[in-house]
PDB file of N, CA and C in Angstrom:
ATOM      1  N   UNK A   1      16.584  35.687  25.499  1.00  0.00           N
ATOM      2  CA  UNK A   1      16.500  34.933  24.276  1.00  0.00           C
ATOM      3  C   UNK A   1      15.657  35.743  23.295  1.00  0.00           C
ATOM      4  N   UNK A   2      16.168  35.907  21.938  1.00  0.00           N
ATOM      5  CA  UNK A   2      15.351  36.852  21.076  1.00  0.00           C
ATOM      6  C   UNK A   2      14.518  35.960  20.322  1.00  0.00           C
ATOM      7  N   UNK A   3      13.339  36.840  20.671  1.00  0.00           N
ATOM      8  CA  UNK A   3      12.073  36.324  19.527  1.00  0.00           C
ATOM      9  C   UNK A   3      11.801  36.412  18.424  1.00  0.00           C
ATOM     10  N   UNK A   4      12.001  35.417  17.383  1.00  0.00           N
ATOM     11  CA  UNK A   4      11.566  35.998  15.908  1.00  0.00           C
ATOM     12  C   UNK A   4       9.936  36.457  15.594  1.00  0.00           C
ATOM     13  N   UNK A   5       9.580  37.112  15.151  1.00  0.00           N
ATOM     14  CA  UNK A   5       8.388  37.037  14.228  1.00  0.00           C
ATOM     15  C   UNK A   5       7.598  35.906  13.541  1.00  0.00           C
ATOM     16  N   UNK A   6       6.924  35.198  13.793  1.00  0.00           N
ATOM     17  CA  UNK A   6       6.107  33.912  12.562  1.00  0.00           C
ATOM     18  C   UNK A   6       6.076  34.868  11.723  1.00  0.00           C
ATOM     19  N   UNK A   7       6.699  34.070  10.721  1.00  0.00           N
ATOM     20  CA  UNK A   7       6.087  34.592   9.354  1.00  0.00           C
ATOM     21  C   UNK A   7       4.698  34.506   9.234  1.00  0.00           C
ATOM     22  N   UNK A   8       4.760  35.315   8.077  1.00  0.00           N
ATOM     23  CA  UNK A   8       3.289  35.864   7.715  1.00  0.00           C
ATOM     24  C   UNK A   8       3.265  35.675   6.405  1.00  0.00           C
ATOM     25  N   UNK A   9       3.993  34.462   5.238  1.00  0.00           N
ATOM     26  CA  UNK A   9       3.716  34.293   3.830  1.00  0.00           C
ATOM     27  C   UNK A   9       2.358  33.550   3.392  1.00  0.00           C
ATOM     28  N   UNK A  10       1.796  33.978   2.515  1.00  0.00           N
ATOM     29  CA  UNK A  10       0.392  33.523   2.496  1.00  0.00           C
ATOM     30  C   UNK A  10       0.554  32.661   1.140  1.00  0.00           C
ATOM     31  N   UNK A  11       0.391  31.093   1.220  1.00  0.00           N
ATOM     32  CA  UNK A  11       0.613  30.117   0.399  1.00  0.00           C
ATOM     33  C   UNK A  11      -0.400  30.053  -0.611  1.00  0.00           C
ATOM     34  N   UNK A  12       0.797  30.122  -1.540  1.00  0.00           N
ATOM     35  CA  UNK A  12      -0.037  30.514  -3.489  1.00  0.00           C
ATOM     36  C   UNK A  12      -0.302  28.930  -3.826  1.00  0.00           C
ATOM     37  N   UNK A  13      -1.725  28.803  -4.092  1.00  0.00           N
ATOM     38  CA  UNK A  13      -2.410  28.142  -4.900  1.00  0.00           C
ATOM     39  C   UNK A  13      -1.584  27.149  -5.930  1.00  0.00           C
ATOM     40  N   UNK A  14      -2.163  25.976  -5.803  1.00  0.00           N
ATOM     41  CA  UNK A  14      -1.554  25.058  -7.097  1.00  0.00           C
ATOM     42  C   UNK A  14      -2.152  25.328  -8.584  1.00  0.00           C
ATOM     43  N   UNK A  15      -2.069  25.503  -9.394  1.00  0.00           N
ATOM     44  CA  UNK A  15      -2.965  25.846 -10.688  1.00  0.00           C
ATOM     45  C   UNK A  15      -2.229  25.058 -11.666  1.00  0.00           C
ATOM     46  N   UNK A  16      -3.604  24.004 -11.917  1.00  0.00           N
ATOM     47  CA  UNK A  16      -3.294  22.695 -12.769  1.00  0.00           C
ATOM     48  C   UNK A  16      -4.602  22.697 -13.831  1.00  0.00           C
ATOM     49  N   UNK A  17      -3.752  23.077 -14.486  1.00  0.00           N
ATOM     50  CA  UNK A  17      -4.591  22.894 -16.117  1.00  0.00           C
ATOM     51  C   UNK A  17      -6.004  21.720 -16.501  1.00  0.00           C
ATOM     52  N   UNK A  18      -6.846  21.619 -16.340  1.00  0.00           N
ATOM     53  CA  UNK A  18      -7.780  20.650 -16.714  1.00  0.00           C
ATOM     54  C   UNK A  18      -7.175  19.480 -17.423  1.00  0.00           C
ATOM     55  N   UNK A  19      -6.691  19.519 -18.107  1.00  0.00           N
ATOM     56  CA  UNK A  19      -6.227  18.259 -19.059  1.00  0.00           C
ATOM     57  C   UNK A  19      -5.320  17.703 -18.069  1.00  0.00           C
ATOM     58  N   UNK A  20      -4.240  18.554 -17.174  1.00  0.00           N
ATOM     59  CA  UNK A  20      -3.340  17.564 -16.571  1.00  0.00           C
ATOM     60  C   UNK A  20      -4.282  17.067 -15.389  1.00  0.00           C
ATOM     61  N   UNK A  21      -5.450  17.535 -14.651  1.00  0.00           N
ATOM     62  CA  UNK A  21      -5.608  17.238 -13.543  1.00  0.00           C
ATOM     63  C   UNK A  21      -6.676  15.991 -14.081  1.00  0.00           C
ATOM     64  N   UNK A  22      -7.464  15.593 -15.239  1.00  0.00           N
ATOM     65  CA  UNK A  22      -7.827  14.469 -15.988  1.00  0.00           C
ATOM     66  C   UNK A  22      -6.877  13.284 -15.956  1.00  0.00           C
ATOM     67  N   UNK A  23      -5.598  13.716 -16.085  1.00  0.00           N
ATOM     68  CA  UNK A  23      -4.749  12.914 -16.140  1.00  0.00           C
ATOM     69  C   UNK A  23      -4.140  12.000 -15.107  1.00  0.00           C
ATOM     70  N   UNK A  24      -3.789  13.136 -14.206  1.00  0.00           N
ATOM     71  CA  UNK A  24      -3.477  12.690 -13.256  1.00  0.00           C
ATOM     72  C   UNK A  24      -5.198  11.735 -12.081  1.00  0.00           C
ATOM     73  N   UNK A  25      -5.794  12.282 -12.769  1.00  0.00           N
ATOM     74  CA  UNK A  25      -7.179  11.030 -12.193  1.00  0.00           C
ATOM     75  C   UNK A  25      -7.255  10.225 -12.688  1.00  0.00           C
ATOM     76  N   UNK A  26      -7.231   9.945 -13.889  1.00  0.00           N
ATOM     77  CA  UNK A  26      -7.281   8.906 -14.822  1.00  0.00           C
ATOM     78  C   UNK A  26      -6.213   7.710 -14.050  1.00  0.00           C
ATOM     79  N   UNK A  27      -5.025   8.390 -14.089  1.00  0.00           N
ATOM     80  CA  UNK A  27      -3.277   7.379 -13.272  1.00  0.00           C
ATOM     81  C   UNK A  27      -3.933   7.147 -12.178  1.00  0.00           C
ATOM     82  N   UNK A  28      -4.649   8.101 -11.043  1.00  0.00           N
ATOM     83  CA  UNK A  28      -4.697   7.322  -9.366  1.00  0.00           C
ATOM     84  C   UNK A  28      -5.900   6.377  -9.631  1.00  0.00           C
ATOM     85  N   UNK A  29      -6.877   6.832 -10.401  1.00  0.00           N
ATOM     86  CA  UNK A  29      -7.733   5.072 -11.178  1.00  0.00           C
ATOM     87  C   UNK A  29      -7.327   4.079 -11.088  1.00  0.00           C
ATOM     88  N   UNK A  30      -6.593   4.186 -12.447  1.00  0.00           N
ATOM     89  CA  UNK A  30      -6.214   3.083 -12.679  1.00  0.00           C
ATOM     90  C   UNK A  30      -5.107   2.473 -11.849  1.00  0.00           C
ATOM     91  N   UNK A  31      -4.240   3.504 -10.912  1.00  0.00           N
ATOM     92  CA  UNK A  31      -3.503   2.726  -9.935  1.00  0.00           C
ATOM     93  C   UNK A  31      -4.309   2.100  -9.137  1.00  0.00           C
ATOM     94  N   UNK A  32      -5.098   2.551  -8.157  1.00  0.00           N
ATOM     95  CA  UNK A  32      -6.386   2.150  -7.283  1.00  0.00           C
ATOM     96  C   UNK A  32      -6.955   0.586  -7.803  1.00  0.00           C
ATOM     97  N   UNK A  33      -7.495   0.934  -9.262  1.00  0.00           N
ATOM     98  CA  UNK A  33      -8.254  -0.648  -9.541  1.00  0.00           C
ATOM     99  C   UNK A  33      -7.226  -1.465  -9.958  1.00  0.00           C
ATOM    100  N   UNK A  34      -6.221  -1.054 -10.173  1.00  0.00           N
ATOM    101  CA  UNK A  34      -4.905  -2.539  -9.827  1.00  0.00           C
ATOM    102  C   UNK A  34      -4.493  -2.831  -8.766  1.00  0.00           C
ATOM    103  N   UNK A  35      -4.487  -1.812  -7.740  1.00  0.00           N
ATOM    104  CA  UNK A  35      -3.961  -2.580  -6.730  1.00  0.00           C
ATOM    105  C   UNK A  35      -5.236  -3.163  -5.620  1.00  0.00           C
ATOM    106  N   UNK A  36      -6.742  -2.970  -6.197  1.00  0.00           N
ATOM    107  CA  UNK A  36      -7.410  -3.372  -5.566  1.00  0.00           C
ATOM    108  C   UNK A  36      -7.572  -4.851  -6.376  1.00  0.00           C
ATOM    109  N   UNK A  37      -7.432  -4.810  -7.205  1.00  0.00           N
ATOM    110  CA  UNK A  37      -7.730  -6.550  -8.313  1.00  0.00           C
ATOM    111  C   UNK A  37      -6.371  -7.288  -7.792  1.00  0.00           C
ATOM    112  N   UNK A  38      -5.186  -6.920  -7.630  1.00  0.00           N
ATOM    113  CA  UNK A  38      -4.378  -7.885  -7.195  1.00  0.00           C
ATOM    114  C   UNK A  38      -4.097  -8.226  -5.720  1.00  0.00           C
ATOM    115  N   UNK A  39      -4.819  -7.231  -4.972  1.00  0.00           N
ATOM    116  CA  UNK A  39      -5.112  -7.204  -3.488  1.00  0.00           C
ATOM    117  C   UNK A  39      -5.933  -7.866  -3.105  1.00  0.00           C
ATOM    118  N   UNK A  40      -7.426  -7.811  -3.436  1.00  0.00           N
ATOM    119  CA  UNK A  40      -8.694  -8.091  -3.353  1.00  0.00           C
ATOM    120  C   UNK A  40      -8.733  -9.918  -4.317  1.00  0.00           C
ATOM    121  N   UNK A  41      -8.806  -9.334  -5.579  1.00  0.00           N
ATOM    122  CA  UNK A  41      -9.044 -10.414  -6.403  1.00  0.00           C
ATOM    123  C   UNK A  41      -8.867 -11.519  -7.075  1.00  0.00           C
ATOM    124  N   UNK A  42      -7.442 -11.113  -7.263  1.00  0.00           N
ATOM    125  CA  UNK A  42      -6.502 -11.982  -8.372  1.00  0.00           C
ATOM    126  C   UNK A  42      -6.317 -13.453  -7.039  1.00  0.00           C
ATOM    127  N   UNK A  43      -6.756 -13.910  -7.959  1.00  0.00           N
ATOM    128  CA  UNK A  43      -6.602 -15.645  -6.806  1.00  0.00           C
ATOM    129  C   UNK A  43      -7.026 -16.907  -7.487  1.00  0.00           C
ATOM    130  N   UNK A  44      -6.219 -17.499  -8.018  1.00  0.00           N
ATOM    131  CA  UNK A  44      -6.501 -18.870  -8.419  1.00  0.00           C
ATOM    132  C   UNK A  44      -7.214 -18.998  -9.554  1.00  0.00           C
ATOM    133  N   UNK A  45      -8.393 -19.444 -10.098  1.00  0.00           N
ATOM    134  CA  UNK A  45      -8.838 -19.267 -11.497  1.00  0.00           C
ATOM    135  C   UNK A  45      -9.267 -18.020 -12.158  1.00  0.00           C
ATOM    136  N   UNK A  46      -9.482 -17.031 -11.507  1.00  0.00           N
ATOM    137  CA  UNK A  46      -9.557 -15.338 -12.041  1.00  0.00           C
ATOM    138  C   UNK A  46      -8.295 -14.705 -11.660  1.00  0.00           C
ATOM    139  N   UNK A  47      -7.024 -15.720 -12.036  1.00  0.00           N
ATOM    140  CA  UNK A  47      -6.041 -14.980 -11.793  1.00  0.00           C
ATOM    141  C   UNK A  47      -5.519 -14.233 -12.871  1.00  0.00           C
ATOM    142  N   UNK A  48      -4.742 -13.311 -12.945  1.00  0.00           N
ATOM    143  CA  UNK A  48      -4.337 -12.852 -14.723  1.00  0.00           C
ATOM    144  C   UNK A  48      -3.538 -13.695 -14.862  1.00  0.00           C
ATOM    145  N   UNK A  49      -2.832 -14.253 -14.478  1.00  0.00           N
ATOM    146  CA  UNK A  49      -1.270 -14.857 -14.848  1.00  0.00           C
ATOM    147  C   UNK A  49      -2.073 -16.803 -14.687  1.00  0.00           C
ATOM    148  N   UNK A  50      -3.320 -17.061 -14.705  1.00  0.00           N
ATOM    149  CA  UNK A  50      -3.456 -17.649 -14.534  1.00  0.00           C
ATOM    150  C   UNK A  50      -3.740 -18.805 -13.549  1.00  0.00           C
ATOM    151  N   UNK A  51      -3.479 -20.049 -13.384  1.00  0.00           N
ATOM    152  CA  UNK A  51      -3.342 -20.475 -11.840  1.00  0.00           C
ATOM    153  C   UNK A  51      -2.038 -20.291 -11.034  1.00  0.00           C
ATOM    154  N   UNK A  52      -1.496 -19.561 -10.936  1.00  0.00           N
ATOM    155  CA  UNK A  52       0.024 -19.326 -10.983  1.00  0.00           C
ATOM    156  C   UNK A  52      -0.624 -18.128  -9.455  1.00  0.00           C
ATOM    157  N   UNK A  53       0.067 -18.916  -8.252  1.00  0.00           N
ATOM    158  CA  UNK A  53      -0.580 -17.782  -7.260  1.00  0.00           C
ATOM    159  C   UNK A  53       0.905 -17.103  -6.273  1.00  0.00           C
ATOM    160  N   UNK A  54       1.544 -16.478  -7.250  1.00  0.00           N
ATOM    161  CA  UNK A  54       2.650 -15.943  -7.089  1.00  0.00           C
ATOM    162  C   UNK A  54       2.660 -14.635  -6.884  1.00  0.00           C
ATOM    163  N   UNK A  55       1.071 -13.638  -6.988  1.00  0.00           N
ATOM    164  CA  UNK A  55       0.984 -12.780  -7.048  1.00  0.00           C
ATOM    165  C   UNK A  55       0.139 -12.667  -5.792  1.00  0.00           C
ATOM    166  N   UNK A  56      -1.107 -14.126  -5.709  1.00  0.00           N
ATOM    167  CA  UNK A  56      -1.621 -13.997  -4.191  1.00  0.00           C
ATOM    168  C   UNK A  56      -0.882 -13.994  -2.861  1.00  0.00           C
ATOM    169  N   UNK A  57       0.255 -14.911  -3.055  1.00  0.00           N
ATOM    170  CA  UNK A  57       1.766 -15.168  -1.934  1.00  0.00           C
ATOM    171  C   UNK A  57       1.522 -13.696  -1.652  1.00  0.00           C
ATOM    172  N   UNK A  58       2.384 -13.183  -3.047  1.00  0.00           N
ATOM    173  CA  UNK A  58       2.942 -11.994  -2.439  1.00  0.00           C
ATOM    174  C   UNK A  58       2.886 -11.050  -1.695  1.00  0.00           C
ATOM    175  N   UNK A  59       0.699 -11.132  -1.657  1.00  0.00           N
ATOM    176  CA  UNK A  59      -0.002  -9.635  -1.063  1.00  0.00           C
ATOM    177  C   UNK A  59      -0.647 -10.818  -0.307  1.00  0.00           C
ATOM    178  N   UNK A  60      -0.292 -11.789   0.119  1.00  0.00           N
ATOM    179  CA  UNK A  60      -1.203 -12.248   1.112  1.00  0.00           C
ATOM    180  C   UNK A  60      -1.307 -11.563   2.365  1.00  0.00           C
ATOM    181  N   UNK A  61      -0.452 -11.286   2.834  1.00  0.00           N
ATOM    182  CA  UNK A  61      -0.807 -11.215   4.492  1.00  0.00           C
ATOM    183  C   UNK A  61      -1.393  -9.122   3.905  1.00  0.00           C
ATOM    184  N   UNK A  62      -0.968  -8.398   2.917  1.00  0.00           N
ATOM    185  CA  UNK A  62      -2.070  -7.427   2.890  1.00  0.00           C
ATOM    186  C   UNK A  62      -3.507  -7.576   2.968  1.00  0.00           C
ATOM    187  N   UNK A  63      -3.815  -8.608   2.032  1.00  0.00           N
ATOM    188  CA  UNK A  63      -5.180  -9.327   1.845  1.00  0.00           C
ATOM    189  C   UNK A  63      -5.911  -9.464   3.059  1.00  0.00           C
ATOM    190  N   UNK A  64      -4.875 -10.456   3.947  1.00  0.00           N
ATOM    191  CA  UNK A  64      -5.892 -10.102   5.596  1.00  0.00           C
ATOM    192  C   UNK A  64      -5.680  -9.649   6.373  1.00  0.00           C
ATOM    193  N   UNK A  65      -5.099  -8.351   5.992  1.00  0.00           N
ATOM    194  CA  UNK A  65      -4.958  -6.749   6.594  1.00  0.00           C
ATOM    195  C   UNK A  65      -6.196  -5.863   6.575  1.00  0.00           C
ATOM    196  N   UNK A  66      -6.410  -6.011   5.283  1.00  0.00           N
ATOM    197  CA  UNK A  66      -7.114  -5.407   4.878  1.00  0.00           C
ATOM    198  C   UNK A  66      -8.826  -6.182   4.478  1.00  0.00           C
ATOM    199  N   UNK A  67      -8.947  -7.344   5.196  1.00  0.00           N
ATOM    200  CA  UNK A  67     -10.372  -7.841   5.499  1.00  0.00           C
ATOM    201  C   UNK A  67     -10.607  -8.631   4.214  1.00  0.00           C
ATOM    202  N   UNK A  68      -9.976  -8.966   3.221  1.00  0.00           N
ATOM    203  CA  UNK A  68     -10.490  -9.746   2.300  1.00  0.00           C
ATOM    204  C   UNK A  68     -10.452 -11.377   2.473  1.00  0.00           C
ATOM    205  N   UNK A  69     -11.552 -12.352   2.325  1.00  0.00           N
ATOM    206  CA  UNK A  69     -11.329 -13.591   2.270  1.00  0.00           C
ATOM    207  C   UNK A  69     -10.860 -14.220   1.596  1.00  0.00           C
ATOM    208  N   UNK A  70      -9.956 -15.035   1.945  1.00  0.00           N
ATOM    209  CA  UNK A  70      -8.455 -15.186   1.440  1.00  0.00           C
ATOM    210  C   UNK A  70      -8.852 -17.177   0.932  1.00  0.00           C
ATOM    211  N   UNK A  71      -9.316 -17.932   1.967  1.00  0.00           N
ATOM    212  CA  UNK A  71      -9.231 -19.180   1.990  1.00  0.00           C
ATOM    213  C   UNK A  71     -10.697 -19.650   1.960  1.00  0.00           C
TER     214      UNK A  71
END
């Protein structure tokens, strides 16, 4: 059975401009503190949508996945 060689290519660097890599922190932020406020928080009178708990349903059983007190 013939043996190949492992390559030997030596993996080039990502190079991201300051402004985009701001950017792209800024987006996993603000993704992060939304999905921690509608995970974590959003429930009944500090809800955004109001008392309307259509958004707690939805991530409930994440909610006590993930250790938050729910009831």
């Amino acid at each position: 059975m013939p043996v190949t060689p492992a390559s030997t290519s030596i993996p080039t660097p990502l190079v991201v401009s300051a402004a985009k890599a701001r950017l792209w922190m800024g987006g996993a932020l603000l993704f992060g503190l939304l999905a921690y406020y509608f995970i974590g928080v959003d429930q009944g009178a500090v809800s955004v949508f109001g008392s309307d708990l259509h958004v707690h349903e939805f991530v409930h059983d994440a909610r006590h996945l993930l250790g938050f007190p729910c009831h």
